[in-house]
C-alpha atoms as a PDB file:
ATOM      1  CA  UNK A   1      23.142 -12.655  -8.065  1.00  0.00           C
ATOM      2  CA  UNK A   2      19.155 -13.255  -7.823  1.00  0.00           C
ATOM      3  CA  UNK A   3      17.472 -11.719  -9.895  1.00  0.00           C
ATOM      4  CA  UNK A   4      14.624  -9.716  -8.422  1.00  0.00           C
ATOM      5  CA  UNK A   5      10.892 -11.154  -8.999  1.00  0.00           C
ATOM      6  CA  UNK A   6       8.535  -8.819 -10.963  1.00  0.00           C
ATOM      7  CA  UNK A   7       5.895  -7.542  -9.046  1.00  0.00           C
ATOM      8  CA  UNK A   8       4.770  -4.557 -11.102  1.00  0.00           C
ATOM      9  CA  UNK A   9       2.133  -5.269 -14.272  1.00  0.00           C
ATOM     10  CA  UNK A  10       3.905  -5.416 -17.803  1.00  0.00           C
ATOM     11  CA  UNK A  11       3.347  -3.061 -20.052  1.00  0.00           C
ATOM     12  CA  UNK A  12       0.942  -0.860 -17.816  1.00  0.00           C
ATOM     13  CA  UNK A  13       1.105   2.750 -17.150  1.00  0.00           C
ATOM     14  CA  UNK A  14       0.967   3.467 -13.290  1.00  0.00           C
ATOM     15  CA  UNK A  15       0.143   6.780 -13.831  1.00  0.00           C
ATOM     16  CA  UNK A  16      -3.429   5.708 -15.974  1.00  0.00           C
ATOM     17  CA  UNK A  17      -6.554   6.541 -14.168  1.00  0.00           C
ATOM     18  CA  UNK A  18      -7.765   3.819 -11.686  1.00  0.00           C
ATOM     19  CA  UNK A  19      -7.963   2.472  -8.524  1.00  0.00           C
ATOM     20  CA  UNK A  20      -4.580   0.856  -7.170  1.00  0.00           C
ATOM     21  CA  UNK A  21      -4.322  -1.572  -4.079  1.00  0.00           C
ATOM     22  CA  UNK A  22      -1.115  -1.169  -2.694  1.00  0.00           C
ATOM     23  CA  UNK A  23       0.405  -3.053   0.749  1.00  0.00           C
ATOM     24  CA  UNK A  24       3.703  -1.840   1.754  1.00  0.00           C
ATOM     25  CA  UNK A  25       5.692  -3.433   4.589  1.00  0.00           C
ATOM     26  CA  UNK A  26       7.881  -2.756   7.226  1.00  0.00           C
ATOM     27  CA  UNK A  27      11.567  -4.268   6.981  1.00  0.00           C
ATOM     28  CA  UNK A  28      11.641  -7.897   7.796  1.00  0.00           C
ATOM     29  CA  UNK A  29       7.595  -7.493   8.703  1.00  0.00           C
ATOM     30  CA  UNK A  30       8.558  -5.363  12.583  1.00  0.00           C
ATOM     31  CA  UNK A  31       5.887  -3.948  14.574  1.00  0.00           C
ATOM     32  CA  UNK A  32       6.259  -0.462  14.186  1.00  0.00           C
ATOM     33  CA  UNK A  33       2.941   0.757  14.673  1.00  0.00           C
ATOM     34  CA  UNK A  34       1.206  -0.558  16.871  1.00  0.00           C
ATOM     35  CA  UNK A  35      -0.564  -3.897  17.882  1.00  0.00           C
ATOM     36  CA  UNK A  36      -3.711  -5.687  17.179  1.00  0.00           C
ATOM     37  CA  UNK A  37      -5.646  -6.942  20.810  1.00  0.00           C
ATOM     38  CA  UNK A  38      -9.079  -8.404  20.056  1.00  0.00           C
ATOM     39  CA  UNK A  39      -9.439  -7.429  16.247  1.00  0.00           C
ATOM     40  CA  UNK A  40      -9.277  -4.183  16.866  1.00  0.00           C
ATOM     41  CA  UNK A  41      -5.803  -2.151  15.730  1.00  0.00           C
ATOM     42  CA  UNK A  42      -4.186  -0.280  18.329  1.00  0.00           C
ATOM     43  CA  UNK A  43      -1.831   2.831  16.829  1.00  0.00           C
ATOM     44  CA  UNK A  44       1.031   3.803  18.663  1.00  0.00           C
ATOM     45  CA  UNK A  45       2.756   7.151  17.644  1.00  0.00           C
ATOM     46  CA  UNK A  46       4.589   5.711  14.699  1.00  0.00           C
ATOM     47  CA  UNK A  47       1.515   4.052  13.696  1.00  0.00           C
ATOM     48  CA  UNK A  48      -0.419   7.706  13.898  1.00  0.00           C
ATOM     49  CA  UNK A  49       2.029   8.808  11.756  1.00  0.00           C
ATOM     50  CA  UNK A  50       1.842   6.347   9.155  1.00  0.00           C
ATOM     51  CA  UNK A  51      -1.896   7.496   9.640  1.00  0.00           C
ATOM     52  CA  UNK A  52      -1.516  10.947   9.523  1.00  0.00           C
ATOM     53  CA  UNK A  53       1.239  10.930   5.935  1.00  0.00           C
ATOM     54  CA  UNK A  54      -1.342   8.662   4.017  1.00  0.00           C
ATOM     55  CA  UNK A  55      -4.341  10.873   4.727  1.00  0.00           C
ATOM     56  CA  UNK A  56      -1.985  13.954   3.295  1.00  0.00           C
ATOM     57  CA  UNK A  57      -1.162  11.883   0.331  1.00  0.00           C
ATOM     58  CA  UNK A  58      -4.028  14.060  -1.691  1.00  0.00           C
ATOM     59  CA  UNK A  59      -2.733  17.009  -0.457  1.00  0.00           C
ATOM     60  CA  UNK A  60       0.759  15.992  -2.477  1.00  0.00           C
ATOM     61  CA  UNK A  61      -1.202  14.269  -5.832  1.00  0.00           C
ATOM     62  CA  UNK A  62      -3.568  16.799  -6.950  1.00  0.00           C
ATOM     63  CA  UNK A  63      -5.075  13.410  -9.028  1.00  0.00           C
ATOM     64  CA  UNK A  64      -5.144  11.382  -6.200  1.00  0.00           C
ATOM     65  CA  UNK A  65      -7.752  10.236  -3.604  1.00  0.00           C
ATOM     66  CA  UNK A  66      -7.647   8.103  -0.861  1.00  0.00           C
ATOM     67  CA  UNK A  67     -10.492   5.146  -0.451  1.00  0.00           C
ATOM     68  CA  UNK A  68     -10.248   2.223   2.224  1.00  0.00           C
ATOM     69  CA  UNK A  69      -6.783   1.951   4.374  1.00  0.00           C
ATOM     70  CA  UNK A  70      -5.523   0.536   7.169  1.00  0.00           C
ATOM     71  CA  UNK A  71      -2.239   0.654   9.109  1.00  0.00           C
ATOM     72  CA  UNK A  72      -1.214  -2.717  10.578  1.00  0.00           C
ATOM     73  CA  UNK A  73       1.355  -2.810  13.132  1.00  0.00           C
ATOM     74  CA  UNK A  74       3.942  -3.704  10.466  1.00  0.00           C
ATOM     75  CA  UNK A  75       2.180  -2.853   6.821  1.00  0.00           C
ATOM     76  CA  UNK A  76      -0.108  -0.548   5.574  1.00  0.00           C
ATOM     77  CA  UNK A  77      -2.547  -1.305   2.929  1.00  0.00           C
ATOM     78  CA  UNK A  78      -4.555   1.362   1.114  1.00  0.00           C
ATOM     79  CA  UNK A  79      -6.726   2.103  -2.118  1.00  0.00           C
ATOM     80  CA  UNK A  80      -5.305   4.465  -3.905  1.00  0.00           C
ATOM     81  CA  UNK A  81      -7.410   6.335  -6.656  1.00  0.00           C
ATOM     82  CA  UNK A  82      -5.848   8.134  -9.726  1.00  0.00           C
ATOM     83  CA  UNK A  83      -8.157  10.535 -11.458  1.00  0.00           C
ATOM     84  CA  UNK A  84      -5.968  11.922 -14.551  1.00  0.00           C
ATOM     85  CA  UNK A  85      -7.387  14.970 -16.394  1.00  0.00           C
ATOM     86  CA  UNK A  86      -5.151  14.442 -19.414  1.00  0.00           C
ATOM     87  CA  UNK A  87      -4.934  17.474 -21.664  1.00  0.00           C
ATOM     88  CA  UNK A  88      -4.348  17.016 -25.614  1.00  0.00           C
ATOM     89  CA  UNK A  89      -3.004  18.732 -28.298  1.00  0.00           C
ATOM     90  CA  UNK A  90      -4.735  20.187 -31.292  1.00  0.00           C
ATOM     91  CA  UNK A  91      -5.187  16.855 -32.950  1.00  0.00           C
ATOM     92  CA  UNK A  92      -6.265  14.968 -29.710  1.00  0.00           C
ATOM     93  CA  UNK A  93      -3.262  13.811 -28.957  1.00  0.00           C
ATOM     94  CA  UNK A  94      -2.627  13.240 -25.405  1.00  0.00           C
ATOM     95  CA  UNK A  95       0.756  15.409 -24.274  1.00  0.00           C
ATOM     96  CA  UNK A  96       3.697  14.635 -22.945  1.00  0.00           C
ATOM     97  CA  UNK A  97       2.648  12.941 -19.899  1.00  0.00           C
ATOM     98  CA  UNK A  98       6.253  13.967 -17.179  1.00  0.00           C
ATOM     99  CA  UNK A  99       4.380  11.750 -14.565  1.00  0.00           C
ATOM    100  CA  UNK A 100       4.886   8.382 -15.686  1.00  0.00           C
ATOM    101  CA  UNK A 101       5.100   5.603 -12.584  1.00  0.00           C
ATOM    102  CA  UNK A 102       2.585   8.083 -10.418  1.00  0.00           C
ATOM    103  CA  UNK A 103       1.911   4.972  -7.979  1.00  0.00           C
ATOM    104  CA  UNK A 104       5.237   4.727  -7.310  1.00  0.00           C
ATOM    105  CA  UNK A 105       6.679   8.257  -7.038  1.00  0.00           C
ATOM    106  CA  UNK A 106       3.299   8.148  -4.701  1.00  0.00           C
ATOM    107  CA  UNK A 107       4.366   5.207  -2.884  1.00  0.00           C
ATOM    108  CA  UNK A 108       7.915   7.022  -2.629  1.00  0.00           C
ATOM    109  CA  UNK A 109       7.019  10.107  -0.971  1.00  0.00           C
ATOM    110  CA  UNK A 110       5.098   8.612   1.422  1.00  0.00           C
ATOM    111  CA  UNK A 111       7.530   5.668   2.621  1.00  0.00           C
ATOM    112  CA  UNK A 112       9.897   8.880   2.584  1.00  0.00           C
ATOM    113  CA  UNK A 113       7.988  10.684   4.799  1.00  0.00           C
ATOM    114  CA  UNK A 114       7.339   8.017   7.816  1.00  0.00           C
ATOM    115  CA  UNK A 115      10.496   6.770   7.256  1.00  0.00           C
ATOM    116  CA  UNK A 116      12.361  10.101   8.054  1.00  0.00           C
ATOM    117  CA  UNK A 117       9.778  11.178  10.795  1.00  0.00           C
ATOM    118  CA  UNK A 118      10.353   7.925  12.757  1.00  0.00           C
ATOM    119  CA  UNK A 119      14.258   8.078  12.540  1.00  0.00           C
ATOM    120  CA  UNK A 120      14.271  11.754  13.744  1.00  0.00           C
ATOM    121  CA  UNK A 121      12.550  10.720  16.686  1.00  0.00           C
ATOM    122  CA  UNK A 122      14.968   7.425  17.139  1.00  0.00           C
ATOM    123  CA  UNK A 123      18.314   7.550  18.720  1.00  0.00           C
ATOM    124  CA  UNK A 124      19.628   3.869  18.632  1.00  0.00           C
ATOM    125  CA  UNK A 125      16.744   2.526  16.490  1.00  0.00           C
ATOM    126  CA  UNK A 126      16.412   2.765  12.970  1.00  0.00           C
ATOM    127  CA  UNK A 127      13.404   2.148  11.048  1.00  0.00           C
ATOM    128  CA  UNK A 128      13.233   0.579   7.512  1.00  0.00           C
ATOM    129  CA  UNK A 129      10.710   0.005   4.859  1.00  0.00           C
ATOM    130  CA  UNK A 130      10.520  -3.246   3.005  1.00  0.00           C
ATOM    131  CA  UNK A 131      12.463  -2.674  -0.232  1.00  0.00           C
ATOM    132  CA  UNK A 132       9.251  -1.548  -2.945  1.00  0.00           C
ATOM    133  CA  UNK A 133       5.894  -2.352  -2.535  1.00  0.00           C
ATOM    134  CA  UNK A 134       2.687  -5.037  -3.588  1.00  0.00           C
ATOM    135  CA  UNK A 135       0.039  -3.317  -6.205  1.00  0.00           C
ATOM    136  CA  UNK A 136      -2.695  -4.468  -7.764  1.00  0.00           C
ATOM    137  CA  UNK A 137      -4.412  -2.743 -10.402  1.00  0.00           C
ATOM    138  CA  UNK A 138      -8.493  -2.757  -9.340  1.00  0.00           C
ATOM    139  CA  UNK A 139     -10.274  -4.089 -12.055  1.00  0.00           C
ATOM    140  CA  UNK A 140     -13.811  -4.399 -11.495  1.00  0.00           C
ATOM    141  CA  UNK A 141     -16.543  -2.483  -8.738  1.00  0.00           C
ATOM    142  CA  UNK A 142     -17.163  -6.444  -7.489  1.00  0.00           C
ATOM    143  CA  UNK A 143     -13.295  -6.694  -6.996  1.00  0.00           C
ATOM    144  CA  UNK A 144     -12.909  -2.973  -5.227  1.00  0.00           C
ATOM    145  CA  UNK A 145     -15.637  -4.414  -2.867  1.00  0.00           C
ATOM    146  CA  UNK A 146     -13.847  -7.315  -1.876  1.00  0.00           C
ATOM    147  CA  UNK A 147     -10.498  -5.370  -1.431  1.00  0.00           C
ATOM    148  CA  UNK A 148     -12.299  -2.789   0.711  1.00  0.00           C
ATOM    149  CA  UNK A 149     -13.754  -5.893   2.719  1.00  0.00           C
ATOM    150  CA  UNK A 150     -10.302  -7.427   3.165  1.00  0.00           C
ATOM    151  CA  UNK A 151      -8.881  -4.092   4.437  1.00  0.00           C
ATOM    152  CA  UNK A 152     -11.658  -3.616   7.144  1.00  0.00           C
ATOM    153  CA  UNK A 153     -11.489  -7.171   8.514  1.00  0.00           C
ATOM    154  CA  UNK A 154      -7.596  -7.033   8.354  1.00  0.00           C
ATOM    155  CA  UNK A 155      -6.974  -6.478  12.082  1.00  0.00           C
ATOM    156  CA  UNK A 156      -9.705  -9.207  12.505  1.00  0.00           C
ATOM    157  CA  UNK A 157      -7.621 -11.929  10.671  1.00  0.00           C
ATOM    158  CA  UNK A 158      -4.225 -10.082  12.535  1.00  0.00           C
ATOM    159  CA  UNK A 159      -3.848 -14.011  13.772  1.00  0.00           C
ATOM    160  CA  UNK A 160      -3.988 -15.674  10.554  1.00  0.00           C
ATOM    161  CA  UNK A 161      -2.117 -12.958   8.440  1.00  0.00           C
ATOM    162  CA  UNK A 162       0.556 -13.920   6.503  1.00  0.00           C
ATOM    163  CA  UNK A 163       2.098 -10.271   7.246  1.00  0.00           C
ATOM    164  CA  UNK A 164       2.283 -11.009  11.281  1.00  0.00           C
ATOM    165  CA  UNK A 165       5.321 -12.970  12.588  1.00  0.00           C
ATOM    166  CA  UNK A 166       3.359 -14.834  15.179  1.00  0.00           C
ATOM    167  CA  UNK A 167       0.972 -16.758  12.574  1.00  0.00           C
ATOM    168  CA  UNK A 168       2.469 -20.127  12.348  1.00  0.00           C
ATOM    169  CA  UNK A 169      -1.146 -21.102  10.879  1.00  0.00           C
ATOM    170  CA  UNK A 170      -1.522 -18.669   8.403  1.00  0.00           C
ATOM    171  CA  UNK A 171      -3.158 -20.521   5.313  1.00  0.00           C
ATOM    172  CA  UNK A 172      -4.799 -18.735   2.311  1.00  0.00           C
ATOM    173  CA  UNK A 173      -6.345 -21.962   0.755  1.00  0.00           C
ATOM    174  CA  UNK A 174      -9.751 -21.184   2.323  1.00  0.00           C
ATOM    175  CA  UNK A 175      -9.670 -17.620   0.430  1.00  0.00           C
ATOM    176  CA  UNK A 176      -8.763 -18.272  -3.585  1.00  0.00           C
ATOM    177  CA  UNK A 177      -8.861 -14.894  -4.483  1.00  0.00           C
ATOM    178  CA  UNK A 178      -6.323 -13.907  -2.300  1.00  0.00           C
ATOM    179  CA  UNK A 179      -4.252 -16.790  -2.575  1.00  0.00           C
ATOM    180  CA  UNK A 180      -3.764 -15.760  -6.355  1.00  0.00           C
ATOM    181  CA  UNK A 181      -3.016 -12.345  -5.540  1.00  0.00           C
ATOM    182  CA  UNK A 182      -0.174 -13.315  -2.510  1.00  0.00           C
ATOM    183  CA  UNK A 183       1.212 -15.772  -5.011  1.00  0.00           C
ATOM    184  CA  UNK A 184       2.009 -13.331  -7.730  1.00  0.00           C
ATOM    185  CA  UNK A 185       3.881 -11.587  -5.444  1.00  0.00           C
END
């Protein structure tokens, strides 16, 4: 059996405060969503609801905002911010923390939730997410920038993305940074 590359960050705590890039996929990278025509994204009504369940992710995560996101026609990437009000104990210690892997129980509900609206609607099709999901742990304001950039001009590079089927040119080595990060994955 292969074993299963690790994608997650050794050793860290998901559930710390920070910001959190995350790109989750559709099952062998099908439009689901929508298309891209002329840089410019164009939702259908599986793609509004992909929309709709990350704006609500707040509403879920008391200790979770939203920043930049955008849904692709097979992937949605999104900043995710955790803002943890930790609570000690009489000697400072932090408590029992029962949230531990917040991203991903994040990350969970909300594949969950497109994932059962979708098939409800279906009656021979059956949609499936990619199994897990790509993070990245922001570490810097300069890198949040950048990731916010990439996000916004996302449905402008739809034709060199290496998330779109049709790209038989797609080529990170004019963009290092993300080269590195699509490697580690």
């Amino acid at each position: 059996m292969k074993e299963r590359k690790q994608i997650r960050l050794k050793g860290y705590d998901y559930s710390n405060s920070g910001s959190y890039f995350v790109t989750i996929c559709t099952q062998n990278r099908e439009e689901w969503f929508g298309k891209v025509k002329n840089g410019i994204t164009h939702l259908n009504k599986f793609g509004e609801f992909a929309k709709n369940f990350w704006t609500e992710i707040p509403g879920h995560f008391e200790d979770v905002e939203i920043d930049e996101f955008s849904i692709m026609p097979n992937h949605t990437h999104g900043i995710l911010i955790i803002e943890r009000n930790m609570v000690g104990d009489a000697y400072m210690r932090p408590l029992q923390d029962k949230t531990k892997m917040l991203l991903s129980k994040i990350i969970q509900q909300y594949k969950a939730s497109v994932t059962h609206k979708i098939n409800r609607l279906q009656n021979d099709l059956h949609f499936q997410w990619q199994r897990s999901f790509y993070d990245h742990v922001v570490r810097s304001e300069s890198e949040l920038f950048r990731i916010r950039e990439y996000i916004q001009n996302n449905p402008l590079q739809w034709d060199f993305d290496r998330e779109n089927p049709l790209s038989k040119d797609f080529n990170l080595d004019h963009d290092r940074y993300w080269k590195e990060i699509y490697d580690s994955m």
